[in-house]
N, C-alpha and C. Protein backbone atom coordinates (compact mmCIF):
# COMPACT_ATOMS: atom_id res chain seq x y z
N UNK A 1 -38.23 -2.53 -28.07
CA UNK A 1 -37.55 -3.29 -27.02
C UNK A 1 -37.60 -4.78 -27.37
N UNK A 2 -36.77 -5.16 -27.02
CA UNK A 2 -36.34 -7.14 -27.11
C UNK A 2 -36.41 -7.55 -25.95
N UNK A 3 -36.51 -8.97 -26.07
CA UNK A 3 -36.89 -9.26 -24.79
C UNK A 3 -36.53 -10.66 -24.97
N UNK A 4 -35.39 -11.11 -23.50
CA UNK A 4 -34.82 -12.63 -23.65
C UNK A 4 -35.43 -12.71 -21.75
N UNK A 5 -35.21 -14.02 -22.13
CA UNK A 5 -35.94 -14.72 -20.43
C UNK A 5 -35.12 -15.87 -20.18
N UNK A 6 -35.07 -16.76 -19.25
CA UNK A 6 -34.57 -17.97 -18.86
C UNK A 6 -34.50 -17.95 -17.77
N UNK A 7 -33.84 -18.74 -17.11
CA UNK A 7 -33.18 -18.97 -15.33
C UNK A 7 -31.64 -18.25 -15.07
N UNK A 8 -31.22 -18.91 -13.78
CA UNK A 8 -30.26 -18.52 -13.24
C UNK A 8 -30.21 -18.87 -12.13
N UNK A 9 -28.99 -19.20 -12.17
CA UNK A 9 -28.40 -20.13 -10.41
C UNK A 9 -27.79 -18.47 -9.65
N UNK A 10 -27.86 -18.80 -8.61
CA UNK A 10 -27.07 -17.51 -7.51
C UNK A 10 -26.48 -18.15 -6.53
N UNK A 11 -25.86 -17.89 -6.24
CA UNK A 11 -25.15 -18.36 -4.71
C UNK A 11 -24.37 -17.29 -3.91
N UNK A 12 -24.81 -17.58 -3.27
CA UNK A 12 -24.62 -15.95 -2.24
C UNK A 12 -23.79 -16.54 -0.74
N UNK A 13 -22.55 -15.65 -0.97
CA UNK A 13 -21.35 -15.80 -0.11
C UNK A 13 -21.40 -14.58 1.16
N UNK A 14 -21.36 -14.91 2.43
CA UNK A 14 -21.30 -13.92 3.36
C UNK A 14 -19.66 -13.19 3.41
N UNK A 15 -19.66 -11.79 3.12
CA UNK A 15 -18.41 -11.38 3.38
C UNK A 15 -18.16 -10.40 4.91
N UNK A 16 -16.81 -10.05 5.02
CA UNK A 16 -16.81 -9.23 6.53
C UNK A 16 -17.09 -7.65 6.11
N UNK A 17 -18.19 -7.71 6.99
CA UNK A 17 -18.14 -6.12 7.24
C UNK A 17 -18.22 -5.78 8.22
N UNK A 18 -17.37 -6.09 9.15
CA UNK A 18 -16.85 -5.77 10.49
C UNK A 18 -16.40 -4.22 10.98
N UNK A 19 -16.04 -4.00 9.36
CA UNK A 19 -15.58 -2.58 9.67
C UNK A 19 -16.33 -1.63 9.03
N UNK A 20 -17.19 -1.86 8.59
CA UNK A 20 -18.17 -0.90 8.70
C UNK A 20 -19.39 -0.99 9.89
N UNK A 21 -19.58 -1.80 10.17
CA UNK A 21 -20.64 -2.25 11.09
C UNK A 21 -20.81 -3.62 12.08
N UNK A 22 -21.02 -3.30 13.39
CA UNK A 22 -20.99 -4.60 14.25
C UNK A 22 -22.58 -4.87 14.03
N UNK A 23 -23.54 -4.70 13.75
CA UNK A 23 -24.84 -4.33 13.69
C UNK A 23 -25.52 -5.94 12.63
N UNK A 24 -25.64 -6.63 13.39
CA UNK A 24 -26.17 -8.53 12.38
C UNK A 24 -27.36 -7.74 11.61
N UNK A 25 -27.94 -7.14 11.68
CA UNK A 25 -28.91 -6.75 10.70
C UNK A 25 -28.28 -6.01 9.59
N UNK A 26 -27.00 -5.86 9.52
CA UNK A 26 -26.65 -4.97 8.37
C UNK A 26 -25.52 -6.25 7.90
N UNK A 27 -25.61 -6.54 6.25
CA UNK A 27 -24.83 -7.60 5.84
C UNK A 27 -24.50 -6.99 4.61
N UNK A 28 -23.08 -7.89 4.40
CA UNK A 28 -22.42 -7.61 2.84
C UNK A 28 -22.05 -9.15 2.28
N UNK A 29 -23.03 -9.57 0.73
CA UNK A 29 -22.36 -10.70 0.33
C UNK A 29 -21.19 -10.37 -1.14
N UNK A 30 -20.99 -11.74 -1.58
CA UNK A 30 -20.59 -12.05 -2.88
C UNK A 30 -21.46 -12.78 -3.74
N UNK A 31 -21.89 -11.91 -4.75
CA UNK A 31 -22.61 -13.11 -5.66
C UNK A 31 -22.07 -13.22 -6.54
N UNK A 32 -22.08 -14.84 -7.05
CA UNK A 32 -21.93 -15.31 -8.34
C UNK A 32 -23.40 -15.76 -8.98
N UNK A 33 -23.32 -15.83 -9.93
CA UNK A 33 -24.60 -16.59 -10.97
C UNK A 33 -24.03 -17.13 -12.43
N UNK A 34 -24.95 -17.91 -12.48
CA UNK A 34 -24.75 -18.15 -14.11
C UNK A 34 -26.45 -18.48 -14.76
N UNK A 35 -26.30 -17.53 -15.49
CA UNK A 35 -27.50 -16.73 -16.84
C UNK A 35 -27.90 -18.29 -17.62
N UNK A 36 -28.90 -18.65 -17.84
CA UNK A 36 -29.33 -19.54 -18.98
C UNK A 36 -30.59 -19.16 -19.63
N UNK A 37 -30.17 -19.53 -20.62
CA UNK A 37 -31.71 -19.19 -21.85
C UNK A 37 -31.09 -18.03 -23.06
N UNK A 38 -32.23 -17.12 -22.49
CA UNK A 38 -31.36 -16.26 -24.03
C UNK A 38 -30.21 -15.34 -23.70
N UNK A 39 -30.42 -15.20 -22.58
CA UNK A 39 -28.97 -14.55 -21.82
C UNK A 39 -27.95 -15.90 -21.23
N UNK A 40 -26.83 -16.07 -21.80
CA UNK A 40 -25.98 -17.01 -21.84
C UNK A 40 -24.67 -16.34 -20.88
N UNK A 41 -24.60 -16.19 -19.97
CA UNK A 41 -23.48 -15.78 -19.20
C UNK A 41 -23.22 -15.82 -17.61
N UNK A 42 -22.26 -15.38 -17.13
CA UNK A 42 -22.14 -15.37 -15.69
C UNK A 42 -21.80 -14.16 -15.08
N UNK A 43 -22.06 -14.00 -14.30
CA UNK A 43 -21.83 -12.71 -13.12
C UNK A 43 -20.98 -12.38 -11.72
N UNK A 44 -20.51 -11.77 -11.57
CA UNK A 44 -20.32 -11.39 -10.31
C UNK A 44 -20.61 -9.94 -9.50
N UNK A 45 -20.76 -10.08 -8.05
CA UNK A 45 -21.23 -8.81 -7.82
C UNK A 45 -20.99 -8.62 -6.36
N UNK A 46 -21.83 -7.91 -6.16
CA UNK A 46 -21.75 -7.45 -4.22
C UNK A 46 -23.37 -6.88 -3.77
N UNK A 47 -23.65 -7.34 -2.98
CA UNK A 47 -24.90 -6.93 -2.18
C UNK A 47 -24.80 -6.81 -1.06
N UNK A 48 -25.17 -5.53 -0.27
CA UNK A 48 -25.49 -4.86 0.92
C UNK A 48 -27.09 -5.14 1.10
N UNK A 49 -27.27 -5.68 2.43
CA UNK A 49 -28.46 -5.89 2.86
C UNK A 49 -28.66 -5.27 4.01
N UNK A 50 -29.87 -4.49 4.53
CA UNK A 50 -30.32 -4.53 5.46
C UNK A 50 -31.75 -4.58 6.19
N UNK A 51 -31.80 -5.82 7.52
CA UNK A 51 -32.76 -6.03 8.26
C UNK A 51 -33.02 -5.43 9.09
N UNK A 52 -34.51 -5.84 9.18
CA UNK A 52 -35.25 -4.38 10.91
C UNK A 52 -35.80 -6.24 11.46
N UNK A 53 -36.10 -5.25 12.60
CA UNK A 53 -36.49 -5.95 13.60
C UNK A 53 -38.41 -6.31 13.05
N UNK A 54 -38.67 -5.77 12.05
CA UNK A 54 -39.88 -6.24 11.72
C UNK A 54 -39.75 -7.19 10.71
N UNK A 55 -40.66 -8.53 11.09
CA UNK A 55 -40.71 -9.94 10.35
C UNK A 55 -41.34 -9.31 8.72
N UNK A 56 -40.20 -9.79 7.97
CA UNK A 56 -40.59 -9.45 6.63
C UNK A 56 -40.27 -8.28 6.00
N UNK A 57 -39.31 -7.15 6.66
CA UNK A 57 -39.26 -5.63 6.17
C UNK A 57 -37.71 -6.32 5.97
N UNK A 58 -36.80 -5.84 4.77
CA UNK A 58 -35.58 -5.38 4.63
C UNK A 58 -35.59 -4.78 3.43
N UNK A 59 -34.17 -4.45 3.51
CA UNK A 59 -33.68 -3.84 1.46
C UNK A 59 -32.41 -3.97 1.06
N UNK A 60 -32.58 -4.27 0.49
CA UNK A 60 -30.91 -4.28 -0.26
C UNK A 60 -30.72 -3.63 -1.74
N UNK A 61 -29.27 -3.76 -2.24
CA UNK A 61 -28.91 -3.11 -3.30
C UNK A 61 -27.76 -3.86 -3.77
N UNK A 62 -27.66 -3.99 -4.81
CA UNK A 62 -26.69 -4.99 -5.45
C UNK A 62 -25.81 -4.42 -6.71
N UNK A 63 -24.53 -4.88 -6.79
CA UNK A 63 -24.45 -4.35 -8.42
C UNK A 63 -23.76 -5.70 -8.94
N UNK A 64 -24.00 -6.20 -10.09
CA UNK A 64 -23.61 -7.52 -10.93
C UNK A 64 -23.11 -7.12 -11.74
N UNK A 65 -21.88 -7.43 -12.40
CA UNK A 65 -21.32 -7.29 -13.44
C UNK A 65 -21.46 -8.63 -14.25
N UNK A 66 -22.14 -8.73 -15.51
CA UNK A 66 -22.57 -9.90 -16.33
C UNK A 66 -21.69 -9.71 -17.64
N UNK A 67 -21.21 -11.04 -18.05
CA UNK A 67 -20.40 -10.95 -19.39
C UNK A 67 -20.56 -12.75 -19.82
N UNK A 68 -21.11 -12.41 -20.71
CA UNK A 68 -21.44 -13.51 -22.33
C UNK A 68 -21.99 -13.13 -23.51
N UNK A 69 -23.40 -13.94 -23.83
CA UNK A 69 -23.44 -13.65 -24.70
C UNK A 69 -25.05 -13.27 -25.23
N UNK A 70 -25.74 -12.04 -24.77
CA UNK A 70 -27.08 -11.63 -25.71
C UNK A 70 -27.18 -11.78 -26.93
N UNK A 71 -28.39 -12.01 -27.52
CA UNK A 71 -29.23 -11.91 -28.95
C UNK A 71 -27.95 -12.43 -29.45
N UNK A 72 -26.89 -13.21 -29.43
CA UNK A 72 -25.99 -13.44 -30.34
C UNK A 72 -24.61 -12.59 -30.10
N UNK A 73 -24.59 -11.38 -29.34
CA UNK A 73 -23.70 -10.37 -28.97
C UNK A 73 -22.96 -10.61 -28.10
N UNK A 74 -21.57 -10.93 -27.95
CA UNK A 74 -20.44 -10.85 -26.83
C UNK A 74 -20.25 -9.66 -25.87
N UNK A 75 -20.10 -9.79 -24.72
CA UNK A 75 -19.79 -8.55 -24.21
C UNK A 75 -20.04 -8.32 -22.66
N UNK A 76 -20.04 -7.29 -21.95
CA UNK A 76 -20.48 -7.22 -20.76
C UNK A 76 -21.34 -6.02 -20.58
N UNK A 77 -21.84 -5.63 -19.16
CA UNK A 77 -22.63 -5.12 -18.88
C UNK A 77 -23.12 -5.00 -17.29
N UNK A 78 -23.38 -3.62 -16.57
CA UNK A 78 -23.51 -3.72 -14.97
C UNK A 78 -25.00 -3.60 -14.98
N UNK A 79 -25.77 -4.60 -13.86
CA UNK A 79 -27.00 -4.38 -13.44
C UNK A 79 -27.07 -3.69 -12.17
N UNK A 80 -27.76 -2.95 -11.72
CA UNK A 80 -28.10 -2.20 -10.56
C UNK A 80 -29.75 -2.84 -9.94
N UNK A 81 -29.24 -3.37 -8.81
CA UNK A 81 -30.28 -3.77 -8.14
C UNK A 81 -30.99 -2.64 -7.10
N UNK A 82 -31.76 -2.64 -6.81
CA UNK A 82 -32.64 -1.45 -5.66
C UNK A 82 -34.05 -2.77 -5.08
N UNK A 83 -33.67 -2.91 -3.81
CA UNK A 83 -34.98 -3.89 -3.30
C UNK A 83 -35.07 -3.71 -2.21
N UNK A 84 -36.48 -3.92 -1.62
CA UNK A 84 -37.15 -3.89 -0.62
C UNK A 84 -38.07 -4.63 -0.46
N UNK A 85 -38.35 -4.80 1.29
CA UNK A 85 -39.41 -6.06 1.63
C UNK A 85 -40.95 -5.39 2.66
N UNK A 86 -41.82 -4.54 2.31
CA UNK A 86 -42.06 -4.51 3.68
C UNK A 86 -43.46 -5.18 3.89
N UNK A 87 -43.07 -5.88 5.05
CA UNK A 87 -43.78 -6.76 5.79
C UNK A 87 -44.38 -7.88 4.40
N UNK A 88 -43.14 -9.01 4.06
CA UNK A 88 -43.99 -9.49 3.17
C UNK A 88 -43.56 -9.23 1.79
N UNK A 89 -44.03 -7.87 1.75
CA UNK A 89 -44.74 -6.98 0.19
C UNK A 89 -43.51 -6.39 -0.68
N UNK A 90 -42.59 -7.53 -1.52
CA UNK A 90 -41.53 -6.98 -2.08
C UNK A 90 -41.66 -5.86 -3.22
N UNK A 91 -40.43 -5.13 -3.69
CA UNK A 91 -40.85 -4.32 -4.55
C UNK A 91 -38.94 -4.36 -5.25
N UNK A 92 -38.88 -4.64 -5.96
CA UNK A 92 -37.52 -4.80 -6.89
C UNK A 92 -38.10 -3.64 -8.38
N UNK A 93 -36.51 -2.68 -8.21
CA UNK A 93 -35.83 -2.56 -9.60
C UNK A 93 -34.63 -3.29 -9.87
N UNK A 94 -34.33 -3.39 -11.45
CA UNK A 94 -33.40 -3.84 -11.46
C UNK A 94 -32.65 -3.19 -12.99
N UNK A 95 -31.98 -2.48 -13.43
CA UNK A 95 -31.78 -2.16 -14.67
C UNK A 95 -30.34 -1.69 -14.88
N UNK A 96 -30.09 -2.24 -16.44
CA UNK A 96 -28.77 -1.90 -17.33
C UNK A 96 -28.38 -0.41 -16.51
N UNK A 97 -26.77 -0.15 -16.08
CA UNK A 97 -26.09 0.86 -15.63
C UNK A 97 -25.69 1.95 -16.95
N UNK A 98 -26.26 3.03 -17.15
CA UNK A 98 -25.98 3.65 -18.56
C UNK A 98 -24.80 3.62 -18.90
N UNK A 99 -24.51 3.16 -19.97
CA UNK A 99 -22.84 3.22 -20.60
C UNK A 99 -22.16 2.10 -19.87
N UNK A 100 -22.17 1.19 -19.48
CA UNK A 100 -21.82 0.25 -18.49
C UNK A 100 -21.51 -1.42 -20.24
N UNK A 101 -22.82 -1.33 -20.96
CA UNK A 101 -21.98 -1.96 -21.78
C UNK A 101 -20.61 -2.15 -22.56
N UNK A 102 -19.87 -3.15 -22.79
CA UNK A 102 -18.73 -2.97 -23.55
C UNK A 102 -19.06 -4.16 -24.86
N UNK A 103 -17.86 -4.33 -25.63
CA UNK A 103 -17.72 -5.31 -26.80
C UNK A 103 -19.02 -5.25 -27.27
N UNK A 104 -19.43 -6.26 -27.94
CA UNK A 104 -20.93 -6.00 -28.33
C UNK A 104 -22.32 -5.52 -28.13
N UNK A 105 -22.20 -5.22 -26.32
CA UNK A 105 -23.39 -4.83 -26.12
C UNK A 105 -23.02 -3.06 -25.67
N UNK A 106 -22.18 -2.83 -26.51
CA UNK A 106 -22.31 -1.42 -26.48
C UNK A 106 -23.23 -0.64 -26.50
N UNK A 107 -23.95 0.28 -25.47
CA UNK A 107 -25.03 0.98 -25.92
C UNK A 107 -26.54 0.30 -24.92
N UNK A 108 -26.24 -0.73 -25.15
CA UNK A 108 -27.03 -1.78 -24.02
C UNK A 108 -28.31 -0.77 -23.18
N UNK A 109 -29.68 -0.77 -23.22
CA UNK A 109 -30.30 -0.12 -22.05
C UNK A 109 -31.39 -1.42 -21.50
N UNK A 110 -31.92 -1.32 -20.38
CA UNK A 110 -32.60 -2.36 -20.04
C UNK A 110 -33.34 -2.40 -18.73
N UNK A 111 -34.04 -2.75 -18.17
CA UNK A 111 -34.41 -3.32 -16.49
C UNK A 111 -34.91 -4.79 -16.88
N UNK A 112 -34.63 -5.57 -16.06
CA UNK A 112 -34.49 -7.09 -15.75
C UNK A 112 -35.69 -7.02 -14.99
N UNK A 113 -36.68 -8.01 -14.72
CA UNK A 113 -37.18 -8.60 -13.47
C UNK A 113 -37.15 -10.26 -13.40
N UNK A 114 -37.53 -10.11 -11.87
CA UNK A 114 -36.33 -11.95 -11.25
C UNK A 114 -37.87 -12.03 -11.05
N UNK A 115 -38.28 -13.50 -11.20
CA UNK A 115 -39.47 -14.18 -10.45
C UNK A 115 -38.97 -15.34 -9.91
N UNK A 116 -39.66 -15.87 -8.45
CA UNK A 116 -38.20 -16.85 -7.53
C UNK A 116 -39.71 -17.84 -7.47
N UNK A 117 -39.74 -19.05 -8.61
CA UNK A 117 -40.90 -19.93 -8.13
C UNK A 117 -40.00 -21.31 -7.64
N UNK A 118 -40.93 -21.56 -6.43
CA UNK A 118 -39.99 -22.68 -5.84
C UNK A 118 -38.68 -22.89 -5.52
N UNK A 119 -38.34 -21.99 -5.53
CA UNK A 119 -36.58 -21.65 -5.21
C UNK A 119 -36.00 -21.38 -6.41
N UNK A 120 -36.50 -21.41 -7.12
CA UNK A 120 -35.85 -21.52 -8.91
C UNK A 120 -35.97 -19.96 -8.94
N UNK A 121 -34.96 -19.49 -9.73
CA UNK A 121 -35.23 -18.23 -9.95
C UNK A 121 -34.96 -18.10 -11.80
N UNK A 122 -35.91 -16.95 -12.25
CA UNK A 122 -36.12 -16.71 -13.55
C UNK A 122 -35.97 -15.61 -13.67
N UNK A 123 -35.72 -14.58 -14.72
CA UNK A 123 -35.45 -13.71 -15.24
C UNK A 123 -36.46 -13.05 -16.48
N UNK A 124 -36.60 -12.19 -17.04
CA UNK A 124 -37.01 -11.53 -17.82
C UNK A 124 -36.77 -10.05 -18.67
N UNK A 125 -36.00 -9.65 -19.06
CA UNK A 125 -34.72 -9.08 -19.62
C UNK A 125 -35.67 -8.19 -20.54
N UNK A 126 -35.91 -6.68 -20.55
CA UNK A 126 -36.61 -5.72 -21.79
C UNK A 126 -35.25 -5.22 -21.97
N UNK A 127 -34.82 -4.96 -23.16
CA UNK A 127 -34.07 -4.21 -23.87
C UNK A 127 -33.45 -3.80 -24.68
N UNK A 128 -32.76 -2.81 -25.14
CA UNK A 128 -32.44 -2.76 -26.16
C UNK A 128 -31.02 -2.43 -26.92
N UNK A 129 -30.42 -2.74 -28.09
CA UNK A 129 -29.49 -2.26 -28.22
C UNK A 129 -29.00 -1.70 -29.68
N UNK A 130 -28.11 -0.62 -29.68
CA UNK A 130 -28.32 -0.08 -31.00
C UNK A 130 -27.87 -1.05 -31.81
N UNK A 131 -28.21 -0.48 -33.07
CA UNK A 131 -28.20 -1.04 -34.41
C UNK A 131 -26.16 -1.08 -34.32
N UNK A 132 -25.56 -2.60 -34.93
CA UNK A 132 -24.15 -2.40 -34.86
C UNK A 132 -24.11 -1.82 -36.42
């Protein structure tokens, strides 16, 4: 396994989900980001969230579609988010969608983890990809 790290900006857009749900504890955004360090690219995606009435419990699920440039490799690639909060006590997956690479990162396998110090958020990227 290889392994690239750096930051990343997010900005997270509220969208309507009116029609799936009148319910403020249940939300749908838009994310954008842009990747720095050894992952060089930008993203877009969608996240479903949902809150309880207990301080500190939610979960959400996300999917990002990322396209630049790994280890030197052009291309894209879907991440699958899976997260939860309870009381506090987060617990995140996050990993490469099988077969989801294209152009260079064909083949692509991986799970990501985010660390959020001071509002800054960082990344940490295991993975791998076949031999071209």
């Amino acid at each position: 396994m290889k392994r690239a790290s750096g930051s990343f900006e997010v900005s997270v857009q509220p969208l309507a989900n009116a029609e799936v749900s009148a319910d403020p504890l249940l939300g749908r955004f838009l994310l954008t980001k842009k990747f720095s360090g050894d992952l060089d690219a930008k993203a877009r995606g969608q996240m479903l969230s949902a809150g309880t009435p207990v301080k500190g419990s939610a979960g959400y699920v996300a999917i990002d579609q990322i396209t630049g440039v790994l280890d030197g490799r052009k291309g894209s690639f879907v991440l699958q988010h899976s997260g939860s909060m309870k009381r506090g006590v987060p617990a995140l997956s996050v990993m490469v969608v099988p077969d989801s690479g294209t152009g260079e990162l064909t083949g692509l396998t991986g799970t990501l983890s985010i660390n959020i110090v001071e509002g800054k958020h960082f990344y940490d990227f295991l993975y791998s990809i076949p031999a071209s």
